[in-house]
N, C-alpha and C. Protein backbone atom coordinates (compact mmCIF):
# COMPACT_ATOMS: atom_id res chain seq x y z
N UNK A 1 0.84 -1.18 0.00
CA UNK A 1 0.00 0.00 0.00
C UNK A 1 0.89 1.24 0.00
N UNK A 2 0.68 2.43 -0.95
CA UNK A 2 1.25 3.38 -0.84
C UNK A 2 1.13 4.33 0.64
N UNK A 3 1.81 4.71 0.95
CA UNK A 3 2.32 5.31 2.13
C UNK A 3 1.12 6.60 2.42
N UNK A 4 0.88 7.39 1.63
CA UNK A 4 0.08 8.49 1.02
C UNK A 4 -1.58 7.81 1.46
N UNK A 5 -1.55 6.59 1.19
CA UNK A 5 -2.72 6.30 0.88
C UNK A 5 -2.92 5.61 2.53
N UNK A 6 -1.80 5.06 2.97
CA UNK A 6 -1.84 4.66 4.75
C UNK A 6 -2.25 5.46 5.39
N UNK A 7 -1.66 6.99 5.01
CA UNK A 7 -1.75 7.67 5.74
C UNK A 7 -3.38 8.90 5.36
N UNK A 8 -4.08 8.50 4.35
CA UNK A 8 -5.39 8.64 4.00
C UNK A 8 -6.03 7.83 4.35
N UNK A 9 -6.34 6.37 4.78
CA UNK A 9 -7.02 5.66 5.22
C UNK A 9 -6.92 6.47 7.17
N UNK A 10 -6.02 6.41 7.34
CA UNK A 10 -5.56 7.00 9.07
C UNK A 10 -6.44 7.82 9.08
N UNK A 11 -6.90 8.94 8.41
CA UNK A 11 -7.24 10.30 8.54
C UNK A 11 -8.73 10.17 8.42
N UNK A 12 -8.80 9.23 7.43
CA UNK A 12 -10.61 9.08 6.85
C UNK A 12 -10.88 8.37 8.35
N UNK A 13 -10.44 7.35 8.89
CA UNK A 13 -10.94 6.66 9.86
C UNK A 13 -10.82 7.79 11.30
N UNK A 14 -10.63 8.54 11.34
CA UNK A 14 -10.30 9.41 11.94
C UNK A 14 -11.53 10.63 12.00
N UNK A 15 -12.55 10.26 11.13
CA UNK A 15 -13.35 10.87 10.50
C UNK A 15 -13.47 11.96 9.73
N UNK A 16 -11.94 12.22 8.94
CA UNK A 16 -12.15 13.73 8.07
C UNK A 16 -12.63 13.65 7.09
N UNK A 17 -13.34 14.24 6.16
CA UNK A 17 -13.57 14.17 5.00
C UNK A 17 -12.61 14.31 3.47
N UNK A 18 -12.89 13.86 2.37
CA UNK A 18 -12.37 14.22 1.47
C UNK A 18 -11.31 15.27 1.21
N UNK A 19 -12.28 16.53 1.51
CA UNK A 19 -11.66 17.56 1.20
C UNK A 19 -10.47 17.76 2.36
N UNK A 20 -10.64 17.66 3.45
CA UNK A 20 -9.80 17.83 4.01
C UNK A 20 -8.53 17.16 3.85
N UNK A 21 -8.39 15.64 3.95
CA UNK A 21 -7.80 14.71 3.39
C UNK A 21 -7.35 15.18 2.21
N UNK A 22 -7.40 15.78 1.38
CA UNK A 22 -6.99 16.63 -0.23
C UNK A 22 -6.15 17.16 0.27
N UNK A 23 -6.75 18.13 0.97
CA UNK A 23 -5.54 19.60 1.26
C UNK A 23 -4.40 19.06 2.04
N UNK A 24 -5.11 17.81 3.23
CA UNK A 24 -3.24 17.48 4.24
C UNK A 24 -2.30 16.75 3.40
N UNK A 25 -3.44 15.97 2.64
CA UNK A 25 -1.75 15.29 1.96
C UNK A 25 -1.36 15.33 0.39
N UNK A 26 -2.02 16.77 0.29
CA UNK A 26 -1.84 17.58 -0.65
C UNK A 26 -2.23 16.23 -2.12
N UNK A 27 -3.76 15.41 -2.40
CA UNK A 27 -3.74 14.48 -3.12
C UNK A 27 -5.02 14.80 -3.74
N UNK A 28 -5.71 14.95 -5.56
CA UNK A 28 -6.85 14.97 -5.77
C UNK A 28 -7.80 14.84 -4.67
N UNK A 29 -9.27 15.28 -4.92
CA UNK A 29 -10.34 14.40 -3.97
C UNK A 29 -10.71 13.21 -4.77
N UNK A 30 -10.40 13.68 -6.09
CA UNK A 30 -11.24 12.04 -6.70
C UNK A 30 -10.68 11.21 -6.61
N UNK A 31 -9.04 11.33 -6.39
CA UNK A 31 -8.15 9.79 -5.83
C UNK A 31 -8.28 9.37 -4.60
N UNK A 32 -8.74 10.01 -3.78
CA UNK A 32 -9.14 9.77 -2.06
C UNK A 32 -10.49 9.12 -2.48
N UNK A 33 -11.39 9.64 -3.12
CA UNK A 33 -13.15 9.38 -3.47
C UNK A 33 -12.76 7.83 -3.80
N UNK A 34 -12.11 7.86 -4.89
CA UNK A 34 -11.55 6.14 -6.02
C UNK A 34 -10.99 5.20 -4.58
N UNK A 35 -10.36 5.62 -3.54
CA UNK A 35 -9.79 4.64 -2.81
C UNK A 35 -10.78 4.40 -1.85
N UNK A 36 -11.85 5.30 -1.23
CA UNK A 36 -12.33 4.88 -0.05
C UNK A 36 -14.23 4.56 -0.30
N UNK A 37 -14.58 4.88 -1.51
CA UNK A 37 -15.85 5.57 -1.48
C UNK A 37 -16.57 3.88 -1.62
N UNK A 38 -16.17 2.98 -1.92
CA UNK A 38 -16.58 1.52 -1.77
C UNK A 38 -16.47 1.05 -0.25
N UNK A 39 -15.73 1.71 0.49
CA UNK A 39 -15.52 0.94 1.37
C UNK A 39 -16.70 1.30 2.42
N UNK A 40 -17.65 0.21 3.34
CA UNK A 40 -18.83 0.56 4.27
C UNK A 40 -18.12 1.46 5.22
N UNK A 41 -16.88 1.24 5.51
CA UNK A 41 -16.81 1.54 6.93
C UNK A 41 -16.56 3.51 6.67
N UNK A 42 -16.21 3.37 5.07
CA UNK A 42 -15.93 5.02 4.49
C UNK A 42 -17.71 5.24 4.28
N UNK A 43 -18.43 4.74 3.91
CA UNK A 43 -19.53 5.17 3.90
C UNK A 43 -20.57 5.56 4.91
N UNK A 44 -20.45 4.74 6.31
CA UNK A 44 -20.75 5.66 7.57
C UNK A 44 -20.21 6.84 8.27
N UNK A 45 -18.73 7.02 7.79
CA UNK A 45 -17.99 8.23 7.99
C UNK A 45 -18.70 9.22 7.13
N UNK A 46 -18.92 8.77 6.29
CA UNK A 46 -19.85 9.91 4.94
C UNK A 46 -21.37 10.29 5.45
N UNK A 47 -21.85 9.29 5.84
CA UNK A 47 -23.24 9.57 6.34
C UNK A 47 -23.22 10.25 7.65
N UNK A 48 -22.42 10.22 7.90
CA UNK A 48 -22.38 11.19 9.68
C UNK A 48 -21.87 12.52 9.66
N UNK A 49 -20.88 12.60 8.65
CA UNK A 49 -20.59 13.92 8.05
C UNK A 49 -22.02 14.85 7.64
N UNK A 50 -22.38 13.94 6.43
CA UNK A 50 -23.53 14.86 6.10
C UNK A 50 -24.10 14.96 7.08
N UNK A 51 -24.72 14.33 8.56
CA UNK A 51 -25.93 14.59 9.10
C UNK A 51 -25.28 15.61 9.66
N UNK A 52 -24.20 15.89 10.15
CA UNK A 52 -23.52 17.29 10.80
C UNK A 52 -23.41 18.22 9.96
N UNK A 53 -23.13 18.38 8.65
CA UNK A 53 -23.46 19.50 7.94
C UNK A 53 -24.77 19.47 7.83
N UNK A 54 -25.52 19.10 7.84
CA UNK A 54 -27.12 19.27 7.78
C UNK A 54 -27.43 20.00 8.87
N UNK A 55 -27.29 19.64 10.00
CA UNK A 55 -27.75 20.15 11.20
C UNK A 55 -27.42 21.66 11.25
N UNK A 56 -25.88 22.06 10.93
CA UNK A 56 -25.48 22.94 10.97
C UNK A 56 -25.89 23.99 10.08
N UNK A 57 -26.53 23.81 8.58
CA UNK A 57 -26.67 24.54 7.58
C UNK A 57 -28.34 24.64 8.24
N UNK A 58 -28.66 23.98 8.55
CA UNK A 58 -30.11 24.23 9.17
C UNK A 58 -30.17 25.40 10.24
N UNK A 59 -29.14 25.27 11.30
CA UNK A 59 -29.01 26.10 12.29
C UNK A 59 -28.74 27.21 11.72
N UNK A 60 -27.46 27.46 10.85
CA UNK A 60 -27.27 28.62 10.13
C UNK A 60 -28.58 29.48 9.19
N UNK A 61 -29.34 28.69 8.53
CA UNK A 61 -30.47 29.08 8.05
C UNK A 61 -31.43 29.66 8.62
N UNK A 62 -31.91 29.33 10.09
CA UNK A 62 -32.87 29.93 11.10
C UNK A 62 -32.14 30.74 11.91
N UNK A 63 -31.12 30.99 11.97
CA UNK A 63 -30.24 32.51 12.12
C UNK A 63 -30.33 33.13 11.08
N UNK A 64 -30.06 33.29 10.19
CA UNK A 64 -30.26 34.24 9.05
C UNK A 64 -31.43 34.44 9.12
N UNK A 65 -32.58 33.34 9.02
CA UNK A 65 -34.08 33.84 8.75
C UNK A 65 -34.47 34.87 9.76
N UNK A 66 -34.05 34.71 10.90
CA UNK A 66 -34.20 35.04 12.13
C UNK A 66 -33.82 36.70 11.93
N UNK A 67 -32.55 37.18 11.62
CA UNK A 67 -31.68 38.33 11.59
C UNK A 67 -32.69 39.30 9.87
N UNK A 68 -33.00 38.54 9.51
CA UNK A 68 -34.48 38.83 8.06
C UNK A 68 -35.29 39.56 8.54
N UNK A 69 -35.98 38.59 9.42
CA UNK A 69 -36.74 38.89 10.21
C UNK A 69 -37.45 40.45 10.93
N UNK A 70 -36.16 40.50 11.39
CA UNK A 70 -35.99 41.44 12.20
C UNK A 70 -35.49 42.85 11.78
N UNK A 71 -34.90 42.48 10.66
CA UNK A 71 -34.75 43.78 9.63
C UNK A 71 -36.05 43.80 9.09
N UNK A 72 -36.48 43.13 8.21
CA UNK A 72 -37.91 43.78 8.14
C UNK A 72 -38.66 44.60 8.76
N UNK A 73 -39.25 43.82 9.95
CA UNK A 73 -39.94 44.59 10.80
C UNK A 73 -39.58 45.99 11.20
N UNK A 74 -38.13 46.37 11.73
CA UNK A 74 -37.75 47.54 12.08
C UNK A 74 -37.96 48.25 10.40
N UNK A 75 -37.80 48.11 9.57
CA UNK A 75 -37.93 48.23 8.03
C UNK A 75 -39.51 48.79 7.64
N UNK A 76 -40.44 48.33 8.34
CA UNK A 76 -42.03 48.57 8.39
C UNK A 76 -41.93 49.43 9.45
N UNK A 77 -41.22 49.33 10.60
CA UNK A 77 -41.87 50.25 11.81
C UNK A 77 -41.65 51.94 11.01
N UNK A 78 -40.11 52.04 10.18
CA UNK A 78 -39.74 53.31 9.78
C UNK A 78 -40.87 53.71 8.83
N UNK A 79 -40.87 52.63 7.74
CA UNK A 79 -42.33 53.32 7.02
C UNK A 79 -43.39 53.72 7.84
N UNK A 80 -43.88 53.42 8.29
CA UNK A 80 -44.79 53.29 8.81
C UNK A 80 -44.84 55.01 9.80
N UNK A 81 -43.42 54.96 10.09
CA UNK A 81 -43.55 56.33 10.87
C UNK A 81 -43.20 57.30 9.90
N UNK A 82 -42.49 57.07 8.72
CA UNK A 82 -42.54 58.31 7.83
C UNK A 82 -43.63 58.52 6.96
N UNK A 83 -44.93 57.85 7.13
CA UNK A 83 -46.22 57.99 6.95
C UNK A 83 -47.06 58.77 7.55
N UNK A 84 -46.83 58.82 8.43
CA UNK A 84 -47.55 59.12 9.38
C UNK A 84 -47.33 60.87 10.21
N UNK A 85 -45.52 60.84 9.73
CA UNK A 85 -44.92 62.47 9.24
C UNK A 85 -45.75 62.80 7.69
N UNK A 86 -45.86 61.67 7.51
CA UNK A 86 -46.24 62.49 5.55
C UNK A 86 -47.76 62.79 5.82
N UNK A 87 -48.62 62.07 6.21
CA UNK A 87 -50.22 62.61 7.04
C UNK A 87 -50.17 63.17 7.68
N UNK A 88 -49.29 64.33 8.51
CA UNK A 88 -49.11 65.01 9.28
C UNK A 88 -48.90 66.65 8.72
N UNK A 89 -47.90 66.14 7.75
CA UNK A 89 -48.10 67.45 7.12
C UNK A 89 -48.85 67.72 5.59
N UNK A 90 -49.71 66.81 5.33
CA UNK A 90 -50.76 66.58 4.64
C UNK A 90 -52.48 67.21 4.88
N UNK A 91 -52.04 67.92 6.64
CA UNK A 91 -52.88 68.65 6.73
C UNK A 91 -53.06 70.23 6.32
N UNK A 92 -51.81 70.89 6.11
CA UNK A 92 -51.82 71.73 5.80
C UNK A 92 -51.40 72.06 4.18
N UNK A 93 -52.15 73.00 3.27
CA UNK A 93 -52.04 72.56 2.23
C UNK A 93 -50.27 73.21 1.76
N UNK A 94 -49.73 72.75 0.67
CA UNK A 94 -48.98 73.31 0.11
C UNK A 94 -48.56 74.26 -0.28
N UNK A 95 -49.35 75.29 -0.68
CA UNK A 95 -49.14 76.35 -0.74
C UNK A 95 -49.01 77.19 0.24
N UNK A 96 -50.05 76.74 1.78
CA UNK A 96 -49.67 77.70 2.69
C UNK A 96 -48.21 77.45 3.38
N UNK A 97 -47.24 76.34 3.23
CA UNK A 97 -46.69 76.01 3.33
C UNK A 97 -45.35 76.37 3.02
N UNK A 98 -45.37 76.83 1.61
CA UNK A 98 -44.36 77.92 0.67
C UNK A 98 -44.48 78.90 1.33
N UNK A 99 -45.81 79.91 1.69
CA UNK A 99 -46.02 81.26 1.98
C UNK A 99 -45.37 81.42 3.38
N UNK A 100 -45.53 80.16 4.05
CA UNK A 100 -44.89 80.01 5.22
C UNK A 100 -43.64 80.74 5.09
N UNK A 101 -43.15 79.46 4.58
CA UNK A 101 -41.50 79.70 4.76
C UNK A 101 -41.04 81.01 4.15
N UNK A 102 -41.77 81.55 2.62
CA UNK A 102 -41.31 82.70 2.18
C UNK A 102 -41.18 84.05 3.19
N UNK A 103 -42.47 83.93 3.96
CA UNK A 103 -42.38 85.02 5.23
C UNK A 103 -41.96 84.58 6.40
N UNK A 104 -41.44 83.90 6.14
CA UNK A 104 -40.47 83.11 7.79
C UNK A 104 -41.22 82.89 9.04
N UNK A 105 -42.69 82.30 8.18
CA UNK A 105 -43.21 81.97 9.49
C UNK A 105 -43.04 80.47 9.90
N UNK A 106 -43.13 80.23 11.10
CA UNK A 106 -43.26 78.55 11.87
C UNK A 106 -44.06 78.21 12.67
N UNK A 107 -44.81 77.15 12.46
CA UNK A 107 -45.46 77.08 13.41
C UNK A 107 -45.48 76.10 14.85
C-alpha cells in the first residue's frame, strides 16, 4: 500500500472528510473518493458527516431567517412612521406652506 494512501485511510478513519484529506496530503479528492468511497466503513464516515453538515446549515439558516426577520420589521416600523410624518403634514395645504416659509413663518 502506498504510504500516502496509509496515511489517507488513518485520517478518513479518523473521521475527516475528502476535502480535508486533499488539502493534508496535498492528493486529488477524486483519488481519495476512487480509494475509499466503496468501502462501508468510508460510507458511515460519509453519512455522519452529512448529518452534521445538515444540522449545521439548518441552524445557520434559522439565524439568518431570524436576523431577516428582524430587519424587516424595524424596516415597516420606519415606514410606517414616515407615513404618518407624511399625514401630518398633509394637513396643511402646500401652498400655505411655501407662503410660510417665504415670510419666515413657523409654526
Amino acid at each position: 500500500m502506498r504510504n500516502d494512501k496509509h496515511l489517507a485511510a488513518k485520517l478518513r478513519h479518523q473521521g475527516k472528510s475528502y476535502s480535508h484529506i486533499s488539502q493534508a496530503l496535498d492528493l486529488p479528492k477524486s483519488t481519495i473518493s476512487d480509494w475509499f468511497s466503496e468501502k462501508k466503513w468510508s460510507q458511515s464516515i460519509k453519512a455522519e458527516l452529512t448529518r452534521k453538515a445538515k444540522y449545521f446549515a439548518r441552524k445557520r439558516l434559522l439565524f439568518f431567517n431570524k436576523k431577516r426577520r428582524v430587519f424587516w420589521e424595524q424596516w415597516r416600523e420606519k415606514a410606517q412612521r414616515s407615513q404618518e410624518k407624511v399625514s401630518i403634514s398633509n394637513e396643511e395645504p402646500p401652498i400655505c406652506c411655501g407662503l410660510n416659509a417665504l415670510l419666515g413663518r413657523r409654526r
